[in-house]
C-alpha atoms as a PDB file:
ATOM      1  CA  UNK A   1      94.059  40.983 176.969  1.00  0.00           C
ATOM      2  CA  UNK A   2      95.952  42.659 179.657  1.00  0.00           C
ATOM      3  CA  UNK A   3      94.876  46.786 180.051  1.00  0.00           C
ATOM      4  CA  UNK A   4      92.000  48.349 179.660  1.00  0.00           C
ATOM      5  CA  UNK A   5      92.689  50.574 176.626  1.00  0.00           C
ATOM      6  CA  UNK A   6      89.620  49.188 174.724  1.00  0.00           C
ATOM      7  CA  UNK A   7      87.340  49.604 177.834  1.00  0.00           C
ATOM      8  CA  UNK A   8      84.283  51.914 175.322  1.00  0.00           C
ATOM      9  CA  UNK A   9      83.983  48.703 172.767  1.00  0.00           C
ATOM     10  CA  UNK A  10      83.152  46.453 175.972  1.00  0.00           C
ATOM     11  CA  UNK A  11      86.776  44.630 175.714  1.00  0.00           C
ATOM     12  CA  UNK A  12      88.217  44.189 179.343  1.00  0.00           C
ATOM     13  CA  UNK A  13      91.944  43.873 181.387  1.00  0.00           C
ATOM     14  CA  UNK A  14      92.168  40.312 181.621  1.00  0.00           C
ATOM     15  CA  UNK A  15      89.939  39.070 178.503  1.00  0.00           C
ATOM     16  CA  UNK A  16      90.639  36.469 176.279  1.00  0.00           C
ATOM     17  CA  UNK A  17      90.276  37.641 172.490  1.00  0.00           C
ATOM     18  CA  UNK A  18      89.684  35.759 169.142  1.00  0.00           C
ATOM     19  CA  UNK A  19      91.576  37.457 166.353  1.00  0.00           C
ATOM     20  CA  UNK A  20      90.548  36.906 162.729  1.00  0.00           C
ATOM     21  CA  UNK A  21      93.264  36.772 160.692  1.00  0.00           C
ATOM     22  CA  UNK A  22      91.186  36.806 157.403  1.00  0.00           C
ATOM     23  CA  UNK A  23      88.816  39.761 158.608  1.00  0.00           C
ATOM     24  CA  UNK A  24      88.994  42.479 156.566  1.00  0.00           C
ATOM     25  CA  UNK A  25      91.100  45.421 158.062  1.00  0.00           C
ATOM     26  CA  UNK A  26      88.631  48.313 157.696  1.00  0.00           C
ATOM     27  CA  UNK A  27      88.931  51.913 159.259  1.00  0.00           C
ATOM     28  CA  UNK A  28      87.076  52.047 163.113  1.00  0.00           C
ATOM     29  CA  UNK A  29      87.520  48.118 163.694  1.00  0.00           C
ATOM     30  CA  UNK A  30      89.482  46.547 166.739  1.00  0.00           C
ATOM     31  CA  UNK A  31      92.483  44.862 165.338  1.00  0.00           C
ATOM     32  CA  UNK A  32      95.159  43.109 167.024  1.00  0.00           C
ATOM     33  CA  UNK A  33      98.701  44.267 165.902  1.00  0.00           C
ATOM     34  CA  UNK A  34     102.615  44.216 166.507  1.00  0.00           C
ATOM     35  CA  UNK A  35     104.058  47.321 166.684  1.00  0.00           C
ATOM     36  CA  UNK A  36     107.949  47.436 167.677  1.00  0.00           C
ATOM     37  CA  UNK A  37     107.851  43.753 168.897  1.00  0.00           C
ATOM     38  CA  UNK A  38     104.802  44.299 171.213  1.00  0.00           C
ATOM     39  CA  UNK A  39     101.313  42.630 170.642  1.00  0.00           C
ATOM     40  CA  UNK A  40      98.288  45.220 171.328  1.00  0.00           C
ATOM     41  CA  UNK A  41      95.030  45.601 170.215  1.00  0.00           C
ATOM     42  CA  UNK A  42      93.123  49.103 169.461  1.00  0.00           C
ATOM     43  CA  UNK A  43      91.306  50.821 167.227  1.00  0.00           C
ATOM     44  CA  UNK A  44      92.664  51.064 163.200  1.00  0.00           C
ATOM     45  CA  UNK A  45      92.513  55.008 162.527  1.00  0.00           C
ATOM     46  CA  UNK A  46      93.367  56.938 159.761  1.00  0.00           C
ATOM     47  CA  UNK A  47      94.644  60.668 159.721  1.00  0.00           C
ATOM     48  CA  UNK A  48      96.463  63.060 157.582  1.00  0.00           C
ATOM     49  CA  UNK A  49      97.537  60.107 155.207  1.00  0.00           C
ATOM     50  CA  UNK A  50      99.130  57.765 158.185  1.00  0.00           C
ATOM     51  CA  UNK A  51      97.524  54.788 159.886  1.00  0.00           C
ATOM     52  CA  UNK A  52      97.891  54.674 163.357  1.00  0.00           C
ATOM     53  CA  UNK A  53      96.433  52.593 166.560  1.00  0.00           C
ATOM     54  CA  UNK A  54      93.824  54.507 168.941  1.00  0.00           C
ATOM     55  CA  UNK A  55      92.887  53.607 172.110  1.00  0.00           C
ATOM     56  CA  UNK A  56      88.968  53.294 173.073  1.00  0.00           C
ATOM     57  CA  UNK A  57      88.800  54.493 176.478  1.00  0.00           C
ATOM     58  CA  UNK A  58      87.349  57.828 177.380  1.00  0.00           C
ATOM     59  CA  UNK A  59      88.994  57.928 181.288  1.00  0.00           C
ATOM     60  CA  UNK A  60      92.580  57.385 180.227  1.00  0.00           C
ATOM     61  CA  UNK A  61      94.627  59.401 178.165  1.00  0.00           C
ATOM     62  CA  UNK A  62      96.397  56.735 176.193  1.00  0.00           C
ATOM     63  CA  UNK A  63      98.238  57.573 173.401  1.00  0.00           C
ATOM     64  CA  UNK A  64      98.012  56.765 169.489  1.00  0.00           C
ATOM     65  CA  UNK A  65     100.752  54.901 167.918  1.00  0.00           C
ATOM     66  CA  UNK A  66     101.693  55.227 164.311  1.00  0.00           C
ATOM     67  CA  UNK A  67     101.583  52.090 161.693  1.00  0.00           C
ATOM     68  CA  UNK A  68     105.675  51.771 160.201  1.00  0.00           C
ATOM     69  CA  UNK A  69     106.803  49.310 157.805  1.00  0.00           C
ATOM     70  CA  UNK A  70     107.656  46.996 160.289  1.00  0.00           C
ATOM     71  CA  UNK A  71     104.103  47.165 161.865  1.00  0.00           C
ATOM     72  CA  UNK A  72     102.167  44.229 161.174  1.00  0.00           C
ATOM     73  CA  UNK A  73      98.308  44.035 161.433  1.00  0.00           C
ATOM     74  CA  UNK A  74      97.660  40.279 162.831  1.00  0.00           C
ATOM     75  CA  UNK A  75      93.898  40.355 162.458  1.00  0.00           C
ATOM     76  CA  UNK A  76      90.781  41.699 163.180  1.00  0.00           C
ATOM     77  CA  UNK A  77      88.876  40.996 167.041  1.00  0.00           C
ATOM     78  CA  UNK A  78      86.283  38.763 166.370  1.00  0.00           C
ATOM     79  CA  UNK A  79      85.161  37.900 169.806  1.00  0.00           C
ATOM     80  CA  UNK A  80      85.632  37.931 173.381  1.00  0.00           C
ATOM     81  CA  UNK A  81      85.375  35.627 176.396  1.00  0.00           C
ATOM     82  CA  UNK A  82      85.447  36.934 179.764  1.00  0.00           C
ATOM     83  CA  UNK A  83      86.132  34.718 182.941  1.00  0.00           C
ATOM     84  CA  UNK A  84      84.214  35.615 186.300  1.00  0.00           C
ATOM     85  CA  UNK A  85      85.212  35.187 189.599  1.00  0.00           C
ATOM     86  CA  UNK A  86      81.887  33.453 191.336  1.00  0.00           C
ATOM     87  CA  UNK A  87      84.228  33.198 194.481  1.00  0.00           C
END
């Protein structure tokens, strides 16, 4: 995971996520999705009709992307391992 745009779920720059590919994509989950050509994860939303991508982090204003045709959801995060530096 590289940025920190799902820093309020607990999911950090530099974590390694599991994506399930057979989770079910429900409203409010973290998914992991290609928008564009570029792999993210963030938060499946719903509004006005549209699906869209939201970040989870209350210090940064990142913004929401919309869901096209070509948008692919990849799966749903099922965990995360995070490496610490003991040095």
């Amino acid at each position: 995971m590289e940025g920190d745009c799902l820093w309020d779920v607990g999911i950090r720059d530099g974590d390694i996520i599991a994506a399930d590919r057979a989770g079910k994509r429900r409203l409010g989950r973290a998914v992991l999705a290609v928008v564009e050509g570029a792999v993210m994860a963030k938060i499946l939303r719903k509004r006005d009709g549209r699906f869209y991508l939201a970040p989870a982090n209350s210090h940064e204003p990142y913004p929401d992307i919309e869901l096209t045709e070509d948008s692919e959801i990849w799966g749903v995060i099922a965990g995360v391992v995070r490496r610490y530096d003991l040095a």
